[in-house]
C-alpha atoms as a PDB file:
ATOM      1  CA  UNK A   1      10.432 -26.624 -22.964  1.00  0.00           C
ATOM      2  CA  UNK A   2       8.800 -24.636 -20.238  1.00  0.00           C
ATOM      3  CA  UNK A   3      10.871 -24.237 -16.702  1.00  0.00           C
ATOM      4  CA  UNK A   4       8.732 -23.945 -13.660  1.00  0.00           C
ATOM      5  CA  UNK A   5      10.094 -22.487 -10.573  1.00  0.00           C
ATOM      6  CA  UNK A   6       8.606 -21.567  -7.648  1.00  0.00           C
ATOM      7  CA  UNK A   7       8.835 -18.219  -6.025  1.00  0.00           C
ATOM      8  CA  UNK A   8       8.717 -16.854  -2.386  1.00  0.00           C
ATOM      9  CA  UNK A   9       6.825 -13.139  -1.926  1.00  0.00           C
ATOM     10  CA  UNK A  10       8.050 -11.663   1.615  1.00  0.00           C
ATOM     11  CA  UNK A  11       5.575  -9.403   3.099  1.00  0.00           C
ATOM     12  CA  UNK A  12       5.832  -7.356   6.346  1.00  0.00           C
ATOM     13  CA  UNK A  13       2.930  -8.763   7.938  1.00  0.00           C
ATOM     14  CA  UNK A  14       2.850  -8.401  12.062  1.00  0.00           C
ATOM     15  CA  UNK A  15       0.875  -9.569  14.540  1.00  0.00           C
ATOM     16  CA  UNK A  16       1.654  -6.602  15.935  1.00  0.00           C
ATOM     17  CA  UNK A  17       0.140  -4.530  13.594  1.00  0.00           C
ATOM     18  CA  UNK A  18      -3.310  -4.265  14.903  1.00  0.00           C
ATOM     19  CA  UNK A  19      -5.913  -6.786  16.921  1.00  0.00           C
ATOM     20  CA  UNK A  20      -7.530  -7.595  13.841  1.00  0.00           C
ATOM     21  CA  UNK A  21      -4.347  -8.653  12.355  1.00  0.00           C
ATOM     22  CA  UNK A  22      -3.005 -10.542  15.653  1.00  0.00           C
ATOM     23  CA  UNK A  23      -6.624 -12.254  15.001  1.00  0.00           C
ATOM     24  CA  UNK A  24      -6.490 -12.782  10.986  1.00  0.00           C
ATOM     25  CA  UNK A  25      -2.627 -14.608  11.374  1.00  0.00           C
ATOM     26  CA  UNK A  26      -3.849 -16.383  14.689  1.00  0.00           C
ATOM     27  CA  UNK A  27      -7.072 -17.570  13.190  1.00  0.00           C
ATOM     28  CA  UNK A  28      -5.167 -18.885  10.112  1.00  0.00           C
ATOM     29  CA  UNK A  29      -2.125 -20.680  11.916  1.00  0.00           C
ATOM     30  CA  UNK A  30      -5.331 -23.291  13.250  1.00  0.00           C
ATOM     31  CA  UNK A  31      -6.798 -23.576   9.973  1.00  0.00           C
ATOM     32  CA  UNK A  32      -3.388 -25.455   7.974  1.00  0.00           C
ATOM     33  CA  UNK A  33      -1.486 -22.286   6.877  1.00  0.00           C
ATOM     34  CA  UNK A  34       2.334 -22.868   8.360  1.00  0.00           C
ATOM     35  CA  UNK A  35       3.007 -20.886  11.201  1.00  0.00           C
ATOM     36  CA  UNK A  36       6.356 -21.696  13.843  1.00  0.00           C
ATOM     37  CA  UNK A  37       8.754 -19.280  15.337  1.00  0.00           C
ATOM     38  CA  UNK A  38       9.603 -16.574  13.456  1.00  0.00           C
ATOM     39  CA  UNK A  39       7.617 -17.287  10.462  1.00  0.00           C
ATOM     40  CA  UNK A  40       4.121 -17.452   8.723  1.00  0.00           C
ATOM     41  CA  UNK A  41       3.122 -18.804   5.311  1.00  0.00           C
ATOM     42  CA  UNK A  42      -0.245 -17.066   4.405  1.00  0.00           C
ATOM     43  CA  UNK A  43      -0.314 -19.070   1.342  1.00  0.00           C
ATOM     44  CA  UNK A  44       1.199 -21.501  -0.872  1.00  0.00           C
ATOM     45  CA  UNK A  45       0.629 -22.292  -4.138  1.00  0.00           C
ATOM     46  CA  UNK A  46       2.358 -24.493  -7.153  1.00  0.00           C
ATOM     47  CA  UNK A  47       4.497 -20.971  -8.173  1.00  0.00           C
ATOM     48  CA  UNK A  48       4.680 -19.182  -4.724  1.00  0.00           C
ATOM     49  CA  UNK A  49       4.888 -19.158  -1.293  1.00  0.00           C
ATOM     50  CA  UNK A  50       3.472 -15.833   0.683  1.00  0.00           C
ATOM     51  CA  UNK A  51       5.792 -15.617   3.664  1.00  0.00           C
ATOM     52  CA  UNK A  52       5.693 -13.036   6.851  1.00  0.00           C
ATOM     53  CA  UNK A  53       9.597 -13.370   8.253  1.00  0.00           C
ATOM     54  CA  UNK A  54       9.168 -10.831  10.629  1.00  0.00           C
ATOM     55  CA  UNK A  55       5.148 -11.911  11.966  1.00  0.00           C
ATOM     56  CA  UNK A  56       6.093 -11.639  15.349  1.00  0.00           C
ATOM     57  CA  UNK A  57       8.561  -8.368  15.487  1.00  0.00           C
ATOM     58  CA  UNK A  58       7.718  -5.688  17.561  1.00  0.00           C
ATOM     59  CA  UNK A  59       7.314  -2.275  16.461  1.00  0.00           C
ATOM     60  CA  UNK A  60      10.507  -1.598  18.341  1.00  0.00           C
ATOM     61  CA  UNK A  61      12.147  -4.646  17.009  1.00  0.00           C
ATOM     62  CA  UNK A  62      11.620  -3.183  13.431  1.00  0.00           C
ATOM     63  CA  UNK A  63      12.739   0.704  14.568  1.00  0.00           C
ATOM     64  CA  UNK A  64      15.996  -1.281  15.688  1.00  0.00           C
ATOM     65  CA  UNK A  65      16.347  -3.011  12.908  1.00  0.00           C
ATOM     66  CA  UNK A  66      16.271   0.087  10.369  1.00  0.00           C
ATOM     67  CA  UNK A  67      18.837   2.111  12.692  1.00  0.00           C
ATOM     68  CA  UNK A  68      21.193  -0.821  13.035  1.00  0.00           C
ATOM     69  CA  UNK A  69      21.378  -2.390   9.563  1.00  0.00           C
ATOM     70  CA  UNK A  70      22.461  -1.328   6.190  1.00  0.00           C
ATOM     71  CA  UNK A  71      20.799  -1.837   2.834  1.00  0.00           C
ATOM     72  CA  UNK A  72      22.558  -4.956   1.183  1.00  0.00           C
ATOM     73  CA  UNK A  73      22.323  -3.170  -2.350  1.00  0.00           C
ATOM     74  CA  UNK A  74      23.559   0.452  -1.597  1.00  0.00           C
ATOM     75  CA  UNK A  75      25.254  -0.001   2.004  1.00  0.00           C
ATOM     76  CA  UNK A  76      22.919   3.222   3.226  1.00  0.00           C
ATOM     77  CA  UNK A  77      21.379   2.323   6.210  1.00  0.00           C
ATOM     78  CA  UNK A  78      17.419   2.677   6.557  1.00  0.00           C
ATOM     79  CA  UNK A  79      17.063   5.668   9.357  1.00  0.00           C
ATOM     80  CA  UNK A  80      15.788   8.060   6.144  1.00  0.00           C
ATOM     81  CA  UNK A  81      12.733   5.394   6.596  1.00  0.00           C
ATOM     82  CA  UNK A  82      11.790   6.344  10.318  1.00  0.00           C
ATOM     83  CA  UNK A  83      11.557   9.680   9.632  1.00  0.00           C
ATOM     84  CA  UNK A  84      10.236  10.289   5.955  1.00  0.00           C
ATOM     85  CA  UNK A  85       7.787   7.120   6.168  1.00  0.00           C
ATOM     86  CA  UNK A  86       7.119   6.768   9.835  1.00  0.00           C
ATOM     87  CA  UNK A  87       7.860  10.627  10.960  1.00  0.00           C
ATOM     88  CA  UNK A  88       9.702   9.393  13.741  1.00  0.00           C
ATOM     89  CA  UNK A  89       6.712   7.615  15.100  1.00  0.00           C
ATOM     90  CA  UNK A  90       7.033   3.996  14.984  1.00  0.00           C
ATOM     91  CA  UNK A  91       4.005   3.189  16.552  1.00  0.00           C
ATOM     92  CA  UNK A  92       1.586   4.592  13.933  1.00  0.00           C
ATOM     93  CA  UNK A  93       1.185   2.615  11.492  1.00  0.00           C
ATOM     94  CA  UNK A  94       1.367   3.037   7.341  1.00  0.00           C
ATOM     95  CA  UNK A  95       0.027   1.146   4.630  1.00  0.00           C
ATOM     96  CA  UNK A  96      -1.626   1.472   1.411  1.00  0.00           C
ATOM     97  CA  UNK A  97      -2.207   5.414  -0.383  1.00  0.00           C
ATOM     98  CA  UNK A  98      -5.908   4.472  -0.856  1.00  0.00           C
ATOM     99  CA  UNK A  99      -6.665   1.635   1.368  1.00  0.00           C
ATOM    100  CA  UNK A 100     -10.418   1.685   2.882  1.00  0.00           C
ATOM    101  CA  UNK A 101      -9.667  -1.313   5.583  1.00  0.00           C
ATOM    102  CA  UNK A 102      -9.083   1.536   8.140  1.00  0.00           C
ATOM    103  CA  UNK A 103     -11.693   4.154   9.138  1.00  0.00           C
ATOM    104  CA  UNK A 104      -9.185   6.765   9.827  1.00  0.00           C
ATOM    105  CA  UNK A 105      -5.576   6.867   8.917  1.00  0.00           C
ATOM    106  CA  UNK A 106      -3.957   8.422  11.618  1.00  0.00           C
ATOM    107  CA  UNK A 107      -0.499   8.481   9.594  1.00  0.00           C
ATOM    108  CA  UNK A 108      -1.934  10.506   7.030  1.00  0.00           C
ATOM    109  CA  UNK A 109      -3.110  13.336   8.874  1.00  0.00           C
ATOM    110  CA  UNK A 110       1.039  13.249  10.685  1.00  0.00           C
ATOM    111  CA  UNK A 111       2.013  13.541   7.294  1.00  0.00           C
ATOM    112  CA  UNK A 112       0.405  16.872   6.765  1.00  0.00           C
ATOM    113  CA  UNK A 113       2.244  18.133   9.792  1.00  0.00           C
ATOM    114  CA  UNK A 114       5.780  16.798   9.813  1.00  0.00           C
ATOM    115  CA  UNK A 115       5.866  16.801   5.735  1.00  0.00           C
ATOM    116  CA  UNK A 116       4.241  20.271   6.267  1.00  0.00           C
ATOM    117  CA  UNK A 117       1.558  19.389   3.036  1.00  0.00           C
ATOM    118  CA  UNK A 118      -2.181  19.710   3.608  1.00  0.00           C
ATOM    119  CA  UNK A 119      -2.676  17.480   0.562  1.00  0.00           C
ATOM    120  CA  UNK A 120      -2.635  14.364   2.989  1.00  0.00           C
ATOM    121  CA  UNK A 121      -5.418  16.129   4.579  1.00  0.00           C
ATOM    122  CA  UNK A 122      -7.251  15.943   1.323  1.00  0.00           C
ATOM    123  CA  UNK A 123      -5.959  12.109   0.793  1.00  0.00           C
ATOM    124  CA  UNK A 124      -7.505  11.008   4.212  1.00  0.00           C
ATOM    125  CA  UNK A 125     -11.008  12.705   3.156  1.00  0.00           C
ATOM    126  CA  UNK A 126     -10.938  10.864   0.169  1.00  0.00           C
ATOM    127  CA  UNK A 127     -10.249   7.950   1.498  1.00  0.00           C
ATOM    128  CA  UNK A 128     -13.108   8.088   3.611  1.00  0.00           C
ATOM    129  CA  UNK A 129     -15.709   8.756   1.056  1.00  0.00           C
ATOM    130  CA  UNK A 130     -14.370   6.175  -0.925  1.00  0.00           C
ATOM    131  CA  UNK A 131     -14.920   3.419   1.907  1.00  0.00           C
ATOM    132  CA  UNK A 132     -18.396   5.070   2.669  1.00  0.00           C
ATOM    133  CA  UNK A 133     -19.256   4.479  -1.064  1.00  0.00           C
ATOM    134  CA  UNK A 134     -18.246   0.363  -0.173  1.00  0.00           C
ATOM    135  CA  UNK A 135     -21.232   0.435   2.440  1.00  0.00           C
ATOM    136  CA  UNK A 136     -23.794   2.470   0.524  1.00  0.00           C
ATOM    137  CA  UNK A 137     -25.938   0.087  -1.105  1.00  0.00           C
ATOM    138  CA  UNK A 138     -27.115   2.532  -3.473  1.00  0.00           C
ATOM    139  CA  UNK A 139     -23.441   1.953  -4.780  1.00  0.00           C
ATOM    140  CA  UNK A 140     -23.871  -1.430  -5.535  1.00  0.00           C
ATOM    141  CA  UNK A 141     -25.330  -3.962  -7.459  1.00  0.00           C
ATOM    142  CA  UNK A 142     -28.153  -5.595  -6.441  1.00  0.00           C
ATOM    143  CA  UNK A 143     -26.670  -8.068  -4.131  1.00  0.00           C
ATOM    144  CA  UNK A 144     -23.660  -7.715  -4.977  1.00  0.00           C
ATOM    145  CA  UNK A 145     -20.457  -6.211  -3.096  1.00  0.00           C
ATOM    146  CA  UNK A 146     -19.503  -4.675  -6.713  1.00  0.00           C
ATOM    147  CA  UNK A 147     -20.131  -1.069  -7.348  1.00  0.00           C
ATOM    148  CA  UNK A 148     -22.729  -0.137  -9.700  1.00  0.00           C
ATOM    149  CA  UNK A 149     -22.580   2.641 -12.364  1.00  0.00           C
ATOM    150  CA  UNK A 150     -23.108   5.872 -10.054  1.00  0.00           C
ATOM    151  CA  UNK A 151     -20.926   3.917  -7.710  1.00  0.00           C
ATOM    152  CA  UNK A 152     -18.088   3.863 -10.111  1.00  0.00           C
ATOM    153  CA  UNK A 153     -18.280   7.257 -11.334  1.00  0.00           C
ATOM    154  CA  UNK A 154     -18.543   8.988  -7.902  1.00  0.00           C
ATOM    155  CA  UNK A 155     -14.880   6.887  -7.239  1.00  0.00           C
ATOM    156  CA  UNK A 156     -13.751   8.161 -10.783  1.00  0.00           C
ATOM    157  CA  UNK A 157     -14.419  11.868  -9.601  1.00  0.00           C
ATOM    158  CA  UNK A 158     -12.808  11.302  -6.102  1.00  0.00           C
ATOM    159  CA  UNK A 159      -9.688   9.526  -7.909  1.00  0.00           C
ATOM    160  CA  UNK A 160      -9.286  12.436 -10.190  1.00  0.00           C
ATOM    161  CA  UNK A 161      -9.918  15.503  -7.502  1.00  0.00           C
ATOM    162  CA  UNK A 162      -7.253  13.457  -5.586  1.00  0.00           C
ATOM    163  CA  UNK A 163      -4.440  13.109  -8.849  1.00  0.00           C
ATOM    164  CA  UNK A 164      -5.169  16.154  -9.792  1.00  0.00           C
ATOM    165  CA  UNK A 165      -4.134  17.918  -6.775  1.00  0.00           C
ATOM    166  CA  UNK A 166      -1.290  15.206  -5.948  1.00  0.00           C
ATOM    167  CA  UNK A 167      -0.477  13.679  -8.843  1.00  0.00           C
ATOM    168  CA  UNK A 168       3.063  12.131  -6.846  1.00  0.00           C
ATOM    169  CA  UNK A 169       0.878   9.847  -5.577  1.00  0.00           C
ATOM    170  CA  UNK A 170       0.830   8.365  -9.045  1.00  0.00           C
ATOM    171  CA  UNK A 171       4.507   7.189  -8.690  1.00  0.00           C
ATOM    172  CA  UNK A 172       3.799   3.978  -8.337  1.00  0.00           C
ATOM    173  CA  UNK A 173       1.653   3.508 -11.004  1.00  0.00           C
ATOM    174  CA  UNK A 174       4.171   5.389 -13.833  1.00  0.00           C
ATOM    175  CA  UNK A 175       6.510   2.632 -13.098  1.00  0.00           C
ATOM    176  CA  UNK A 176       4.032  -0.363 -12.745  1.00  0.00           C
ATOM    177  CA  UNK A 177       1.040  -0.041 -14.277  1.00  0.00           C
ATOM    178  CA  UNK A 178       0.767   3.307 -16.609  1.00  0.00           C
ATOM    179  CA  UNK A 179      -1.621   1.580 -18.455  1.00  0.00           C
ATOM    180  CA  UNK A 180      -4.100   0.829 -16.093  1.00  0.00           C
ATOM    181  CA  UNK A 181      -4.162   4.591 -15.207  1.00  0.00           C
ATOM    182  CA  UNK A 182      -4.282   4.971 -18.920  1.00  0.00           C
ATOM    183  CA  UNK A 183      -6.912   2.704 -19.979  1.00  0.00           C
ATOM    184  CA  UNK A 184      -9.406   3.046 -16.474  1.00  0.00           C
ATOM    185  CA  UNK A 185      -8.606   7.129 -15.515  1.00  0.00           C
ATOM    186  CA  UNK A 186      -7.033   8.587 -18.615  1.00  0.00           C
ATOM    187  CA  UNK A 187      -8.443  12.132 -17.525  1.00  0.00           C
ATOM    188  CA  UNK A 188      -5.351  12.105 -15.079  1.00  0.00           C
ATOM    189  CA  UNK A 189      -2.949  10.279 -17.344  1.00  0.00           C
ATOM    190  CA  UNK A 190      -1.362  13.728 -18.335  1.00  0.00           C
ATOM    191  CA  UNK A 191       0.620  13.160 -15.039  1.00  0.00           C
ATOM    192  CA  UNK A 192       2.227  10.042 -15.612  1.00  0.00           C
ATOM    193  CA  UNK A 193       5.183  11.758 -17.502  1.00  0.00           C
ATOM    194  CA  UNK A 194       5.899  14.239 -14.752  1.00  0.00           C
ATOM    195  CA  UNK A 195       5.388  11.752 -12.551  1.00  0.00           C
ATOM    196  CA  UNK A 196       7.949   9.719 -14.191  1.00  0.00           C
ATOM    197  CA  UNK A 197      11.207  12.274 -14.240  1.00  0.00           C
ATOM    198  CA  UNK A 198      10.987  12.291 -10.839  1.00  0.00           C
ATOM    199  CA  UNK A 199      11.494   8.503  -9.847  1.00  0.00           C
ATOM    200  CA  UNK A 200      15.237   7.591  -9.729  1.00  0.00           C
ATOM    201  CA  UNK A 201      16.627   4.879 -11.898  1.00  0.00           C
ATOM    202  CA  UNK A 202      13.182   5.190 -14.290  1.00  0.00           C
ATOM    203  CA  UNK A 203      13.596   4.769 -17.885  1.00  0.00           C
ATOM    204  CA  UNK A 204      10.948   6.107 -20.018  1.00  0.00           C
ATOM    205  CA  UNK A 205      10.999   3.523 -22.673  1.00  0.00           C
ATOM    206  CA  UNK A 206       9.000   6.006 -25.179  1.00  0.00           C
ATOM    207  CA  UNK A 207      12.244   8.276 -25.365  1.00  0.00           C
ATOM    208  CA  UNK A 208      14.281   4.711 -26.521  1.00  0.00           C
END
């Protein structure tokens, strides 16, 4: 007999994070999602909660926080985060390789400089042609926010220029999701195993 359980995903949401996300959590604490001191459920379901612990930290509240506590799982504290994640700067903000929310990512272009790697450079162009494809309707299907077939192949060429030139950006993927790489960019998917030596801890279960 099947066991159901429910499960609680922790995100670092902030209201801090931006106007439009002080607006998005505000907007929803009026509208029934559970909101109180120190806490925000963006969403519930029968098999998880979506909870935001830290919604109303400040950035400086969260630089503390890494130079002041210890991971519970390797007793290293987090300081190696402000400075290879954040560069020092805890005010810019970091988020998603490929996210299009955000006209410019100011992070990426500080990555170029303090991890001395024009690459990012190349990331942060992508990035914006791939959210100028979103608003070109010539992209899409008629009436439709989903890309068409030129749409799809101009974001398969950017994807590709962009692997191809920094395939470590793949990491993720080799140990989540090979497959979708596999099965949806496979002209790329010669990186995966490179990709893979280099993550610590990963098992490669074709060598088992």
């Amino acid at each position: 007999m099947l066991s159901w359980r429910r499960y609680a995903l922790l995100t670092g949401v902030r209201v801090a994070e931006s106007l439009r996300r002080s607006t998005y959590v505000r907007a929803r604490c009026g509208v029934g999602d559970a909101c109180g001191e120190m806490y925000f459920i963006q969403k519930a379901t029968d098999r998880v909660l979506h909870i935001a612990p830290i919604v109303d930290w400040s950035d400086w509240e969260v630089a503390a926080y890494l130079k002041t506590h210890r991971q519970p799982w390797s007793g290293q504290d987090y300081s190696y985060l402000l400075e290879r994640v954040y560069c020092g700067e805890v005010r810019i903000r970091t988020g998603c390789t490929l996210c299009t929310v955000v006209s410019r990512d100011a992070m990426l272009e500080m990555y170029a400089k303090c991890h001395r790697d024009e690459r990012y450079l190349l990331d942060a162009k992508i990035k914006e042609e791939l959210r100028a494809i979103g608003f070109d309707w010539s992209m899409r299907q008629f009436k439709s926010k989903k890309l068409n077939d030129a749409g799809l192949r101009r974001v398969r060429e950017l994807l590709a220029e962009l692997y191809d030139s920094f395939p470590e950006l793949l990491a993720g993927y080799a140990t989540f999701k090979p497959e979708a790489v596999e099965r949806h960019l496979p002209e790329v998917a010669h990186h995966l195993p490179r990709v893979r030596l280099h993550l610590p801890g990963y098992i490669d279960v074709v060598q088992l």
